[in-house]
PDB file of N, CA and C in Angstrom:
ATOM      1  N   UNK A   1     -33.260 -13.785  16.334  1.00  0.00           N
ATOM      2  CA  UNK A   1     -32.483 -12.722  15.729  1.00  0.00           C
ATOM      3  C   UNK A   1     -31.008 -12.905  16.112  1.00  0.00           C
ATOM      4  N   UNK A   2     -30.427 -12.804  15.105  1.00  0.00           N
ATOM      5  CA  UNK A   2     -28.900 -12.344  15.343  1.00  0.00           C
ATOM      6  C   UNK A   2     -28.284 -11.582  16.269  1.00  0.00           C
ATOM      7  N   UNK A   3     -27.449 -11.755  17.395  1.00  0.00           N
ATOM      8  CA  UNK A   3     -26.411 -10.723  17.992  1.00  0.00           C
ATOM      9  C   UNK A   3     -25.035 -10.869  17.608  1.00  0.00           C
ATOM     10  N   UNK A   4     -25.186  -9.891  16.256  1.00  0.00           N
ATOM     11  CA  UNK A   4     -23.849  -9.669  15.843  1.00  0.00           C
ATOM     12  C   UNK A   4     -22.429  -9.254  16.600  1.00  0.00           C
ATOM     13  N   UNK A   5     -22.595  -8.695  18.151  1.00  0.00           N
ATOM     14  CA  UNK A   5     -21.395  -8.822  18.460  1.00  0.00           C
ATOM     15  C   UNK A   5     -21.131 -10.132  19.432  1.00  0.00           C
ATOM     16  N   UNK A   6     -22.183 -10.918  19.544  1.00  0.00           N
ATOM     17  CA  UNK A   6     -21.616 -12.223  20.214  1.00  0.00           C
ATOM     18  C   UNK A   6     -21.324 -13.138  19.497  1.00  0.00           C
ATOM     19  N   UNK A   7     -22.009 -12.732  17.533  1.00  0.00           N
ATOM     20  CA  UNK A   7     -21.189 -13.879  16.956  1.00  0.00           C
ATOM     21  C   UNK A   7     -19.393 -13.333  16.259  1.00  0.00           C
ATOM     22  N   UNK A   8     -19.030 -11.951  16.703  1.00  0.00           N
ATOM     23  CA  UNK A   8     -17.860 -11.443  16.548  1.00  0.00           C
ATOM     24  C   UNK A   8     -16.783 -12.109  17.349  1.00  0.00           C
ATOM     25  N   UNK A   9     -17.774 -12.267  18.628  1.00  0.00           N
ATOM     26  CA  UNK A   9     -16.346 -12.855  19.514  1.00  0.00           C
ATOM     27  C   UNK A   9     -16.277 -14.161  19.052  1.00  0.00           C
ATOM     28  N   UNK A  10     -16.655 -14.794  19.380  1.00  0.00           N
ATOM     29  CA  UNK A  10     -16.908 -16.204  18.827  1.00  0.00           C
ATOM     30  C   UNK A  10     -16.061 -16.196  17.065  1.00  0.00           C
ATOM     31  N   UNK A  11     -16.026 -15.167  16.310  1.00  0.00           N
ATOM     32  CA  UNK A  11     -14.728 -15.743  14.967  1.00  0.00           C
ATOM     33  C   UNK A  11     -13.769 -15.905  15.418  1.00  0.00           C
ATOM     34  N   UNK A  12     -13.105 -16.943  14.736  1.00  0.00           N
ATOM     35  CA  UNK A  12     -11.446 -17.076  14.651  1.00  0.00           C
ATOM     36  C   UNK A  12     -11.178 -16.987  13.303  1.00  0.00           C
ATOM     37  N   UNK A  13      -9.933 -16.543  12.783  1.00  0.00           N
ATOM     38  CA  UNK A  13      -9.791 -16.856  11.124  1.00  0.00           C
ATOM     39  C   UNK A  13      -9.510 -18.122  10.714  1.00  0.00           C
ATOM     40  N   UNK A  14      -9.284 -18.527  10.212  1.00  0.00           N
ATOM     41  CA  UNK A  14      -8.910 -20.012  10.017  1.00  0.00           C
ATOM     42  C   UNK A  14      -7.533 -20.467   9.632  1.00  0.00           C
ATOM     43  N   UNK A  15      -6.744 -21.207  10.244  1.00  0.00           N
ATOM     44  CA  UNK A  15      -5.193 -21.071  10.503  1.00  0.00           C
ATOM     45  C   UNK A  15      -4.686 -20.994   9.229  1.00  0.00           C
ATOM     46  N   UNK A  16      -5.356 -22.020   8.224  1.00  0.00           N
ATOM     47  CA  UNK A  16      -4.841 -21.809   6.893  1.00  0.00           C
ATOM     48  C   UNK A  16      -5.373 -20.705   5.917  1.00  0.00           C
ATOM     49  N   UNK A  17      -5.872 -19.545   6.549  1.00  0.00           N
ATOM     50  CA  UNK A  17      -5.750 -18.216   5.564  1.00  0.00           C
ATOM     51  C   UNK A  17      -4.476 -17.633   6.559  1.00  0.00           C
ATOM     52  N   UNK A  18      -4.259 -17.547   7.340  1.00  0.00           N
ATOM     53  CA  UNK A  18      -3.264 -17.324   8.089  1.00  0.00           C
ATOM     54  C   UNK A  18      -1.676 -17.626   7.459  1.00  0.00           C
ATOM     55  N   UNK A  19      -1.840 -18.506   6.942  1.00  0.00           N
ATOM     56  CA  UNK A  19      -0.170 -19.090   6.612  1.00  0.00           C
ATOM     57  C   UNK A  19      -0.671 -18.513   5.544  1.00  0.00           C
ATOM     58  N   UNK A  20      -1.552 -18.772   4.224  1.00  0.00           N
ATOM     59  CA  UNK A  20      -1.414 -18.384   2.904  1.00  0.00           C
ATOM     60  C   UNK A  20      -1.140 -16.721   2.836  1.00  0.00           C
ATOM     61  N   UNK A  21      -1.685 -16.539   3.817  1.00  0.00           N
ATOM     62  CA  UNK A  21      -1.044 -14.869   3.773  1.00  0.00           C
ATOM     63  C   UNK A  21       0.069 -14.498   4.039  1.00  0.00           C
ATOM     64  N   UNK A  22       0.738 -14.680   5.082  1.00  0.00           N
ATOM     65  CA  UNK A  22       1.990 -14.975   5.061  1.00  0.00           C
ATOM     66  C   UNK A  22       3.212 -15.816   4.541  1.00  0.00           C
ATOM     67  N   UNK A  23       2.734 -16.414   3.588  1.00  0.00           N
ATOM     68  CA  UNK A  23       3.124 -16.702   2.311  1.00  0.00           C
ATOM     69  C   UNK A  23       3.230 -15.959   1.402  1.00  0.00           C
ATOM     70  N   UNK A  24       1.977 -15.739   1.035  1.00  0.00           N
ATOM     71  CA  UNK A  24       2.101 -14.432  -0.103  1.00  0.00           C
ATOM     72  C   UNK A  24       2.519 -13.183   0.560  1.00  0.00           C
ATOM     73  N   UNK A  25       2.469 -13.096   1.641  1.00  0.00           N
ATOM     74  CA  UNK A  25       3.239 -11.581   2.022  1.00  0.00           C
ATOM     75  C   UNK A  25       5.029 -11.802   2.086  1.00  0.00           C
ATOM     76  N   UNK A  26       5.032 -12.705   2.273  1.00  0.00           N
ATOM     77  CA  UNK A  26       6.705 -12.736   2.297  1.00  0.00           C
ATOM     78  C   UNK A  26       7.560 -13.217   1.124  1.00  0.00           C
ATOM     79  N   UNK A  27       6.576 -13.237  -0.135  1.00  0.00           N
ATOM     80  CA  UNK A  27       7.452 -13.349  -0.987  1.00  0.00           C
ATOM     81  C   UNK A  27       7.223 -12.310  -2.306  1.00  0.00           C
ATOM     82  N   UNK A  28       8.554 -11.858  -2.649  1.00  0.00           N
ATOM     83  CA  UNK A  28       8.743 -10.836  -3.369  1.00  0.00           C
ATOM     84  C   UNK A  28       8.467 -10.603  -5.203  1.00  0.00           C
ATOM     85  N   UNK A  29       7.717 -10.271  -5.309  1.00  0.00           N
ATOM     86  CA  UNK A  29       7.095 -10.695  -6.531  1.00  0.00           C
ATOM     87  C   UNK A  29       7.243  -9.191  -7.693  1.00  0.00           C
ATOM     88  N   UNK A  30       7.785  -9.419  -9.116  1.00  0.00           N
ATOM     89  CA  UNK A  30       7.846  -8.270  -9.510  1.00  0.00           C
ATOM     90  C   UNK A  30       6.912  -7.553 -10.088  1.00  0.00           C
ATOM     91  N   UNK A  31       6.539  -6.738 -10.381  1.00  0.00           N
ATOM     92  CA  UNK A  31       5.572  -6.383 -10.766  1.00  0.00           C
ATOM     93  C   UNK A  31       5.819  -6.177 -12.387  1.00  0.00           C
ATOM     94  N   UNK A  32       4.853  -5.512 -13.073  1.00  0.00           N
ATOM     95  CA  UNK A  32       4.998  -4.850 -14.501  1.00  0.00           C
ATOM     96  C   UNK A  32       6.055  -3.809 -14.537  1.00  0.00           C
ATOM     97  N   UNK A  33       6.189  -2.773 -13.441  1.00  0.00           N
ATOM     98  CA  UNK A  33       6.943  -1.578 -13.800  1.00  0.00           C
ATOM     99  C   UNK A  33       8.143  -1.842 -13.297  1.00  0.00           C
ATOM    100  N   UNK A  34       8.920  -2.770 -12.609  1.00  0.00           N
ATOM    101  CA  UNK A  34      10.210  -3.482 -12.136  1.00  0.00           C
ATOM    102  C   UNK A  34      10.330  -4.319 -13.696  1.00  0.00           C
ATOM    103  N   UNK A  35       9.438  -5.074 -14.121  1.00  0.00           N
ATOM    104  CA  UNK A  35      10.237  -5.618 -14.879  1.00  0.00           C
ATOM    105  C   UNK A  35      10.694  -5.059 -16.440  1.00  0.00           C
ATOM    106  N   UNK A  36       9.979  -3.506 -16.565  1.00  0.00           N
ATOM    107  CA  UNK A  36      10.382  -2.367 -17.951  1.00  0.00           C
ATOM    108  C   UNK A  36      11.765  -2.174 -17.328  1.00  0.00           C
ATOM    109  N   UNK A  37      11.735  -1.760 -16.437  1.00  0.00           N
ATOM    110  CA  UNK A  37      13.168  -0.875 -15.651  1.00  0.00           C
ATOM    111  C   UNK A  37      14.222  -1.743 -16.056  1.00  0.00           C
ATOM    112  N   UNK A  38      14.169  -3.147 -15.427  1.00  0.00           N
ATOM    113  CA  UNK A  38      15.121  -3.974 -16.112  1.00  0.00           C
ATOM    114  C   UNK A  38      15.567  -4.387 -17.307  1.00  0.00           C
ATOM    115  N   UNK A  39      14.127  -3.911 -17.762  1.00  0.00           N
ATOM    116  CA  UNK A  39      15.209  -4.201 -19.618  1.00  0.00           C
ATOM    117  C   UNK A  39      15.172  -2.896 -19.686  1.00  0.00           C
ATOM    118  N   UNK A  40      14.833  -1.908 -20.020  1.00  0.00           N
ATOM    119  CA  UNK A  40      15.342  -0.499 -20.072  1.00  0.00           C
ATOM    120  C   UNK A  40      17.121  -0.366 -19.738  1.00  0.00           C
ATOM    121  N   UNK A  41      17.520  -0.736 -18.280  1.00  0.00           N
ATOM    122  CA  UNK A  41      18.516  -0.872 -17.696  1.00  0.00           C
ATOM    123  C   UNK A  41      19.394  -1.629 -18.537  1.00  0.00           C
ATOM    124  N   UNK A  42      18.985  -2.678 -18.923  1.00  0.00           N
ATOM    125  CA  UNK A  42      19.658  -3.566 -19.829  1.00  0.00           C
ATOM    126  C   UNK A  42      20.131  -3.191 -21.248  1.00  0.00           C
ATOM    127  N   UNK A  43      18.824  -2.570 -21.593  1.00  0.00           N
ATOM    128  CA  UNK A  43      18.907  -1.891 -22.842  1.00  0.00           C
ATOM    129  C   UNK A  43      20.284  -0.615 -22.888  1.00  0.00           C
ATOM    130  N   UNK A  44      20.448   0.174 -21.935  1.00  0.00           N
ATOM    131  CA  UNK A  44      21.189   0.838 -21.918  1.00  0.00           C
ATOM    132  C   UNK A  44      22.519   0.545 -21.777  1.00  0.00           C
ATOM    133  N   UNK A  45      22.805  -0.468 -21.030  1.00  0.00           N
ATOM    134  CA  UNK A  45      24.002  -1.393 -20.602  1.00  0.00           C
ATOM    135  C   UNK A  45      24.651  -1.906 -21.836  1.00  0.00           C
ATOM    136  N   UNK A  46      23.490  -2.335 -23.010  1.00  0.00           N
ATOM    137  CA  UNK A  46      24.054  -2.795 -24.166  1.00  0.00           C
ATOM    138  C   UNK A  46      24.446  -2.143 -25.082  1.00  0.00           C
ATOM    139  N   UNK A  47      24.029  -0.541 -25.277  1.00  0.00           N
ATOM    140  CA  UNK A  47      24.223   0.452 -25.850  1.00  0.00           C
ATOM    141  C   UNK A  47      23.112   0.617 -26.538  1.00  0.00           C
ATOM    142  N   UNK A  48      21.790  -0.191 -26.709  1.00  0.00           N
ATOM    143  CA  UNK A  48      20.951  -0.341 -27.538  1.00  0.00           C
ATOM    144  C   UNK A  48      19.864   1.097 -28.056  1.00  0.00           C
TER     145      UNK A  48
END
């Protein structure tokens, strides 16, 4: 049988989900509702 908290200690994550996350966490990505605002913004700027 399994002892789930001795195979807890025993994880490590694995270095490379580690960087890919901090990758994707540190880079700034726009979403759908940032990129209406900007043409909206734009739109108005032009008189449109």
């Amino acid at each position: 049988m399994l002892d789930f908290e001795e195979e807890l200690r025993k994880f490590h994550p694995s270095i490379e989900v580690e960087d890919a996350q901090e990758t994707i966490f540190s880079q700034d990505f726009t979403d759908i509702a940032d990129a209406l605002i900007k043409i909206l913004d734009k739109a108005k700027e032009s008189g449109e």
